[in-house]
N, C-alpha and C. Protein backbone atom coordinates (compact mmCIF):
# COMPACT_ATOMS: atom_id res chain seq x y z
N UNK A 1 -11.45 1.80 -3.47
CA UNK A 1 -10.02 1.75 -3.28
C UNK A 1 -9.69 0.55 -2.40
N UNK A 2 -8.64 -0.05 -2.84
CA UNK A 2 -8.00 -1.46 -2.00
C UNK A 2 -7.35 -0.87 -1.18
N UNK A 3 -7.36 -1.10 0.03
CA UNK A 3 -6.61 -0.77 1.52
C UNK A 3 -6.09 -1.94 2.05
N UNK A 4 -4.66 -2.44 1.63
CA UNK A 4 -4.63 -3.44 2.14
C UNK A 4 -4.33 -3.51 3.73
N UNK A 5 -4.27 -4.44 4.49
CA UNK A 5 -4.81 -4.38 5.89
C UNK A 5 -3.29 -4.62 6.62
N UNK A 6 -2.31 -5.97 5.98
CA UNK A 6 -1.19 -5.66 6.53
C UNK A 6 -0.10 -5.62 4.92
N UNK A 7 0.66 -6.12 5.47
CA UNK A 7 2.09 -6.66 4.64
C UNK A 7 1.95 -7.45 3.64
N UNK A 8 1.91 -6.62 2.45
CA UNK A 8 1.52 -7.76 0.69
C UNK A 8 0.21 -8.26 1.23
N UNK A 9 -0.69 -7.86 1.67
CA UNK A 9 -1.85 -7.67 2.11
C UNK A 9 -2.37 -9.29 2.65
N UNK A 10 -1.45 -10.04 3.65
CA UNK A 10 -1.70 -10.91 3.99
C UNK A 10 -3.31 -11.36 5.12
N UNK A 11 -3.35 -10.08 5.53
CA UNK A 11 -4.25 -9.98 6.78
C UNK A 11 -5.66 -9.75 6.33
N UNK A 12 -5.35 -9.56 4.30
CA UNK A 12 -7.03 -9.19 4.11
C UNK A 12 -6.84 -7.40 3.05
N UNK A 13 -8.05 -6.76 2.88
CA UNK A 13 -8.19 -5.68 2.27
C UNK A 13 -9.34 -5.05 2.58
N UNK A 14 -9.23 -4.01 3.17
CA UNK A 14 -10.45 -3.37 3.11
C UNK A 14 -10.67 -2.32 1.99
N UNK A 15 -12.11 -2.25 0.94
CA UNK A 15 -12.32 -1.61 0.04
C UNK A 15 -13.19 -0.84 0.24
N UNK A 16 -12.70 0.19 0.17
CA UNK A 16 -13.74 1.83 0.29
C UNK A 16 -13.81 2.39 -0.79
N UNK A 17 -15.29 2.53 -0.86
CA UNK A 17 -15.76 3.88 -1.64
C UNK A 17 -14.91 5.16 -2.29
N UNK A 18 -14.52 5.66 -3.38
CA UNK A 18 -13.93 6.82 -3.67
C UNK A 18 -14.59 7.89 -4.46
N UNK A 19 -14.75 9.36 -4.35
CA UNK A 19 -15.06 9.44 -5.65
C UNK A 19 -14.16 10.44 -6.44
N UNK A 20 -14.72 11.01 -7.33
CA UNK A 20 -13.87 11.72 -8.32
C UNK A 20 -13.85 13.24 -7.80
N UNK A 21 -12.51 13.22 -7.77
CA UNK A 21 -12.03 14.73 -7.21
C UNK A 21 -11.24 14.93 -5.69
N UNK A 22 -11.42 13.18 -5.21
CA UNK A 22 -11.35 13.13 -3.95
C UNK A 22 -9.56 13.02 -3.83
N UNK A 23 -9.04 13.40 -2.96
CA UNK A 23 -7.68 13.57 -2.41
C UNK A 23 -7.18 12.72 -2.31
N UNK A 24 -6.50 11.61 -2.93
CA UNK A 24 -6.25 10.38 -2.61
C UNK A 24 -5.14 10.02 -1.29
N UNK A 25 -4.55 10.66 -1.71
CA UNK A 25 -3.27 11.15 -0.29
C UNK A 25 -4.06 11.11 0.56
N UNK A 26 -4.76 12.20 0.70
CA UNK A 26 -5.27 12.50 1.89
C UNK A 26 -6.15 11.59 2.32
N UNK A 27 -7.00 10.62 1.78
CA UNK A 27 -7.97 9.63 2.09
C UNK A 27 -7.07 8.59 2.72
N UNK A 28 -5.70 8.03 1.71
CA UNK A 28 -5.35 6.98 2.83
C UNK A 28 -4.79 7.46 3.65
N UNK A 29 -4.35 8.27 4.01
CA UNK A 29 -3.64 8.78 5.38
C UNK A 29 -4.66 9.05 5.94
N UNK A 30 -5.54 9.33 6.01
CA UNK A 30 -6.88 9.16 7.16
C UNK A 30 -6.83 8.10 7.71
N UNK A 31 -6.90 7.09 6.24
CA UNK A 31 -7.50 5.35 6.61
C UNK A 31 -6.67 4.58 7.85
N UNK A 32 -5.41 4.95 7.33
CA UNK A 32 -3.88 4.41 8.01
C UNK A 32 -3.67 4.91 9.44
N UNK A 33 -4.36 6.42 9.34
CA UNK A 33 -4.06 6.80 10.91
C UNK A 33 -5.04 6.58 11.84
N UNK A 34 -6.28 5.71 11.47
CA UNK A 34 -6.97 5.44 12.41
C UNK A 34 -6.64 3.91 13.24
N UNK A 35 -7.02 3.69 14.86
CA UNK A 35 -6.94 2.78 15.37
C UNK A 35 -7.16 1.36 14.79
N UNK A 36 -6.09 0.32 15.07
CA UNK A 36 -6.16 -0.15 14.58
C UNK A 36 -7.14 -1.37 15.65
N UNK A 37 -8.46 -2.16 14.85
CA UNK A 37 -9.35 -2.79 16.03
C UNK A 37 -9.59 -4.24 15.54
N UNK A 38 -9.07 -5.09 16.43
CA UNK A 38 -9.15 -6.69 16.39
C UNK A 38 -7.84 -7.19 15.19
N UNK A 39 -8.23 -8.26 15.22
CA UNK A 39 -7.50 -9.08 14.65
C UNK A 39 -7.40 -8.77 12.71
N UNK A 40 -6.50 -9.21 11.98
CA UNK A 40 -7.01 -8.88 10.67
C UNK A 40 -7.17 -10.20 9.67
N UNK A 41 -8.39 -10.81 10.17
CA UNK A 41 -9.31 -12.01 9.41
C UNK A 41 -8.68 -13.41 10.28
N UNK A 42 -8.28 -13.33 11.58
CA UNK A 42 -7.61 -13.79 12.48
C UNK A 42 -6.13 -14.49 12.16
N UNK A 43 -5.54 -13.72 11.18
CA UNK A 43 -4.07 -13.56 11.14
C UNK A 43 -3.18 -13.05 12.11
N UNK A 44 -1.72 -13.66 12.71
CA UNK A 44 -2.03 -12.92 13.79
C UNK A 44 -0.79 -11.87 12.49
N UNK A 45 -0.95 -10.45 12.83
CA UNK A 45 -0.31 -9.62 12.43
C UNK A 45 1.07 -8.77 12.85
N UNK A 46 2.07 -8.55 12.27
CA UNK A 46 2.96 -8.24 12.89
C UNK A 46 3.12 -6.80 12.83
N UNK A 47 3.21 -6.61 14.06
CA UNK A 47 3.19 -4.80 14.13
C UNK A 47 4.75 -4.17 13.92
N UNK A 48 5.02 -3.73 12.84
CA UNK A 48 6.63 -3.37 12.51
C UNK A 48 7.06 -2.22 13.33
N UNK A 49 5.67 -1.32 14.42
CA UNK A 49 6.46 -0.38 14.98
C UNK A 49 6.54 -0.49 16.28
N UNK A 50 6.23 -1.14 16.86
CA UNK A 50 5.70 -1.58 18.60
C UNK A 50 5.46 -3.00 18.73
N UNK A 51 5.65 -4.00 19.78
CA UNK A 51 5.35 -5.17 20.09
C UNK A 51 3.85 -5.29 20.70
N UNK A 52 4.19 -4.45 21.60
CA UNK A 52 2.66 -4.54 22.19
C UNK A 52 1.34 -4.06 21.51
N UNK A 53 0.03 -4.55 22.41
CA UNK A 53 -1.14 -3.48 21.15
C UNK A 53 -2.10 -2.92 22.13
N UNK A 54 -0.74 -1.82 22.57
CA UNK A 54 -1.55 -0.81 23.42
C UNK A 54 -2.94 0.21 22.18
N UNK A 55 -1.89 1.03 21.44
CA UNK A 55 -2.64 1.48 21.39
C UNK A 55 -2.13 1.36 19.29
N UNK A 56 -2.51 0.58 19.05
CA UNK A 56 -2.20 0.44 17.55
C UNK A 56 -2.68 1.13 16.37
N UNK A 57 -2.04 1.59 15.11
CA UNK A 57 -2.59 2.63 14.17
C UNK A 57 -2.18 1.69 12.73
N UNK A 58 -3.17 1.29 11.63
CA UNK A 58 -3.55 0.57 10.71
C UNK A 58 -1.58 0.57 9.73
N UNK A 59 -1.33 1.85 9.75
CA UNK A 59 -0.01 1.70 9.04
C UNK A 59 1.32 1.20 9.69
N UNK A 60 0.88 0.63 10.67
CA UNK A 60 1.98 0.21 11.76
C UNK A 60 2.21 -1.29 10.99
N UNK A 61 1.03 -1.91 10.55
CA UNK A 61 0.91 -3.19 9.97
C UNK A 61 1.56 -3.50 8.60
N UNK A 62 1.88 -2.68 7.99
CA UNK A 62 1.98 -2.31 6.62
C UNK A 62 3.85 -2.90 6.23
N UNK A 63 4.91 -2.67 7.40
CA UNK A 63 6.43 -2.74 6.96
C UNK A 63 6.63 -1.23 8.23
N UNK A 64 8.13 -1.72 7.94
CA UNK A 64 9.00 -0.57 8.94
C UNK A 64 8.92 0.62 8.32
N UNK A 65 8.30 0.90 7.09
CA UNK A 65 8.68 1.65 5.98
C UNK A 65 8.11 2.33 5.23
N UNK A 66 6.71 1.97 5.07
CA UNK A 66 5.81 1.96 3.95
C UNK A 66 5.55 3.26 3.49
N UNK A 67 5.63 3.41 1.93
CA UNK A 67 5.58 4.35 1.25
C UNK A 67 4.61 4.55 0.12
N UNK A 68 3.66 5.65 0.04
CA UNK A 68 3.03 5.42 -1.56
C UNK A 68 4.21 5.26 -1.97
N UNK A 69 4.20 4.87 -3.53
CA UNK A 69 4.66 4.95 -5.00
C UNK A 69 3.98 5.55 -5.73
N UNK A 70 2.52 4.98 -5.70
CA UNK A 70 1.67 5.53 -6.94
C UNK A 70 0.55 4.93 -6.83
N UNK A 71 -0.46 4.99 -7.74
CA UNK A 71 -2.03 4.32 -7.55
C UNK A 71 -2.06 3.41 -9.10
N UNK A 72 -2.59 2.28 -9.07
CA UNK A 72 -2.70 1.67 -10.02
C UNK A 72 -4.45 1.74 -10.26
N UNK A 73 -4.59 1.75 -11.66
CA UNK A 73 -6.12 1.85 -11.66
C UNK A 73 -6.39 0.57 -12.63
N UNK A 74 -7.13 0.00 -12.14
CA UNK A 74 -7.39 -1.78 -12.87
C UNK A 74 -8.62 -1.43 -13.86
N UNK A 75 -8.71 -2.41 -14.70
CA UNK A 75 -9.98 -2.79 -15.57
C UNK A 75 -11.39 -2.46 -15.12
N UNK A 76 -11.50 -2.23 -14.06
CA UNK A 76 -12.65 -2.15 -13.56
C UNK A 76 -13.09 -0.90 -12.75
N UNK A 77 -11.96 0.24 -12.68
CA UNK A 77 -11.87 1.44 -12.13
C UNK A 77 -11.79 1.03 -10.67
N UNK A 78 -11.40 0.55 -10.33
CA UNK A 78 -11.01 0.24 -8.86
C UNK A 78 -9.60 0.92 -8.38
N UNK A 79 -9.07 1.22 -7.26
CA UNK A 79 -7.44 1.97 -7.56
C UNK A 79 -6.99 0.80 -6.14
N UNK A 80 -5.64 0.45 -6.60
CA UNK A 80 -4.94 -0.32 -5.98
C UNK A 80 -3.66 0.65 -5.32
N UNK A 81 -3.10 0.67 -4.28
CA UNK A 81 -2.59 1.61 -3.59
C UNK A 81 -0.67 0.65 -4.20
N UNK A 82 0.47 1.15 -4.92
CA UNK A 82 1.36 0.87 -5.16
C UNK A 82 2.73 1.19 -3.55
N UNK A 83 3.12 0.73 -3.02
CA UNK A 83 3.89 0.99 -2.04
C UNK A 83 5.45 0.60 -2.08
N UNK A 84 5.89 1.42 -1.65
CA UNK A 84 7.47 1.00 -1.79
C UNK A 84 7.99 1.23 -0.39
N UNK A 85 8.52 0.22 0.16
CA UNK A 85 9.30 0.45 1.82
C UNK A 85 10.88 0.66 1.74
N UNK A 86 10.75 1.74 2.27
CA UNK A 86 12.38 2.20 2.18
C UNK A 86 13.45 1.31 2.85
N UNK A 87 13.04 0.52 3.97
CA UNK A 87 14.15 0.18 5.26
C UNK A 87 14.23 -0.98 4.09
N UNK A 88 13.07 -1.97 3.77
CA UNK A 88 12.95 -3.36 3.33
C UNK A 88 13.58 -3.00 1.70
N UNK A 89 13.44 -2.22 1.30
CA UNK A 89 13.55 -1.95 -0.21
C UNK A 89 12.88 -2.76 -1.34
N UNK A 90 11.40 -2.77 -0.88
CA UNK A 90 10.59 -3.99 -1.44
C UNK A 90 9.25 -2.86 -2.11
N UNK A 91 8.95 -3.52 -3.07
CA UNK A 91 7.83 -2.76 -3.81
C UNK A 91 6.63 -4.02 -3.82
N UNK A 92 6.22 -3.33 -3.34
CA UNK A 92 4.32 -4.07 -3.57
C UNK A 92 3.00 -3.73 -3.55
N UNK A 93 2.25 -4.36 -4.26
CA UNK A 93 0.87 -3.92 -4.52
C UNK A 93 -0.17 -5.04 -4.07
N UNK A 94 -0.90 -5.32 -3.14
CA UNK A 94 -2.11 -6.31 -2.71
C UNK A 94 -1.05 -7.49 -2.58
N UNK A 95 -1.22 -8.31 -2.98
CA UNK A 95 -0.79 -9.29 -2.73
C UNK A 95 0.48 -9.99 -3.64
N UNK A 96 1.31 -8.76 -4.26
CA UNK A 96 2.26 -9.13 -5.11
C UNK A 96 3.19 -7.92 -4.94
N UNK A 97 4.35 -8.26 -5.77
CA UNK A 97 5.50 -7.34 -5.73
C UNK A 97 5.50 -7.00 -7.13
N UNK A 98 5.86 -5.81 -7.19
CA UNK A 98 5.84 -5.06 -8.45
C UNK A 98 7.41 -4.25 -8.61
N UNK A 99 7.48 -3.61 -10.23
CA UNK A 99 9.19 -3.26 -9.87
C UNK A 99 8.95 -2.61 -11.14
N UNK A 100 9.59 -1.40 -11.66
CA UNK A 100 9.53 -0.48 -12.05
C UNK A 100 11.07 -0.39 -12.84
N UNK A 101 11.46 -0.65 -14.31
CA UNK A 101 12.61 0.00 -15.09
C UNK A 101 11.98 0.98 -15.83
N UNK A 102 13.41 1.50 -15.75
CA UNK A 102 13.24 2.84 -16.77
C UNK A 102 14.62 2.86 -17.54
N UNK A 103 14.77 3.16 -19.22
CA UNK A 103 15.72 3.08 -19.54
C UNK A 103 15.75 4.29 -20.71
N UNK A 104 16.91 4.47 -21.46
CA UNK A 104 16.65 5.50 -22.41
C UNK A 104 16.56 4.53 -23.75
N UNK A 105 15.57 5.54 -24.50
CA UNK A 105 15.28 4.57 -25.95
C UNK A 105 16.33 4.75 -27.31
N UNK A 106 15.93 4.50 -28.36
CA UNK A 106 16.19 5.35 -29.42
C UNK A 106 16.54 6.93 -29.24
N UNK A 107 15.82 7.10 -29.47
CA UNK A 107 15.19 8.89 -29.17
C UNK A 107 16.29 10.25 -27.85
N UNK A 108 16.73 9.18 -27.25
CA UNK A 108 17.37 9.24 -25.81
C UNK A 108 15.82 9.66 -25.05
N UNK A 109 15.19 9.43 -24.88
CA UNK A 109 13.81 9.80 -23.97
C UNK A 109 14.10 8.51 -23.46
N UNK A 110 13.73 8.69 -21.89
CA UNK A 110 13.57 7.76 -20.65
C UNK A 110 11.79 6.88 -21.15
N UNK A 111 12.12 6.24 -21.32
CA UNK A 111 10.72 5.29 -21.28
C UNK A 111 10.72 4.28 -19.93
N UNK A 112 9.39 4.26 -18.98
CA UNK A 112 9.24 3.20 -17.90
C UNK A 112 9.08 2.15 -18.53
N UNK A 113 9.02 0.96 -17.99
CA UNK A 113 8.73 -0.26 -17.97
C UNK A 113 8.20 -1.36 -16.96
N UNK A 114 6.92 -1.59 -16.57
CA UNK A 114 6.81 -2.11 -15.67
C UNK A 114 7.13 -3.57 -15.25
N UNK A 115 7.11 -4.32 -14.87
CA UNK A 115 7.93 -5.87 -14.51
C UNK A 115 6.63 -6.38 -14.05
């Protein structure tokens, strides 16, 4: 799994191990609530919830905001974490922005569309 480290994952990614059956929720909210230690690939990083770095936690780095969306699973079975920040109203995945229509078809059924 891609963990990105800060914001459109400027600071880097850390990739962990997953396996099948495993809680995905629950894995990155582990990842996110642990301390956050040193620098991230000596970027300096901006902490969206505190100035200082008393005592810092990995999702602090992330936006004022940060939200799953969803998990993207690539060519290679790897899962990319999809995020949407409420305050910023910005959708992104690693190192890009992603955006999501949905419209009704023929049929009147809602079909997505990704951008």
């Amino acid at each position: 799994m891609h963990l990105p480290r800060t914001y459109l994952a400027r600071g880097g990614v850390d990739v962990r191990g997953i396996s099948e059956g495993m809680d995905l929720n629950q894995f990155v909210f582990e990842h996110y609530m642990e301390l956050k230690e040193g620098k991230a690939d000596g970027v300096k990083a901006v902490n969206y919830v505190h100035a200082d770095d008393v005592v810092s936690r990995r999702h602090e780095y992330l936006g004022p905001d940060p939200r799953i969306a969803g998990y993207f699973f690539d060519n290679y079975g790897e899962v990319h974490i999809r995020w949407w920040d409420g305050f910023l109203k910005d959708q992104w995945m690693d190192q890009q922005k992603w955006k999501l229509s949905v419209k009704v078809d023929g049929s009147g059924q809602w079909v997505v569309k990704e951008d």
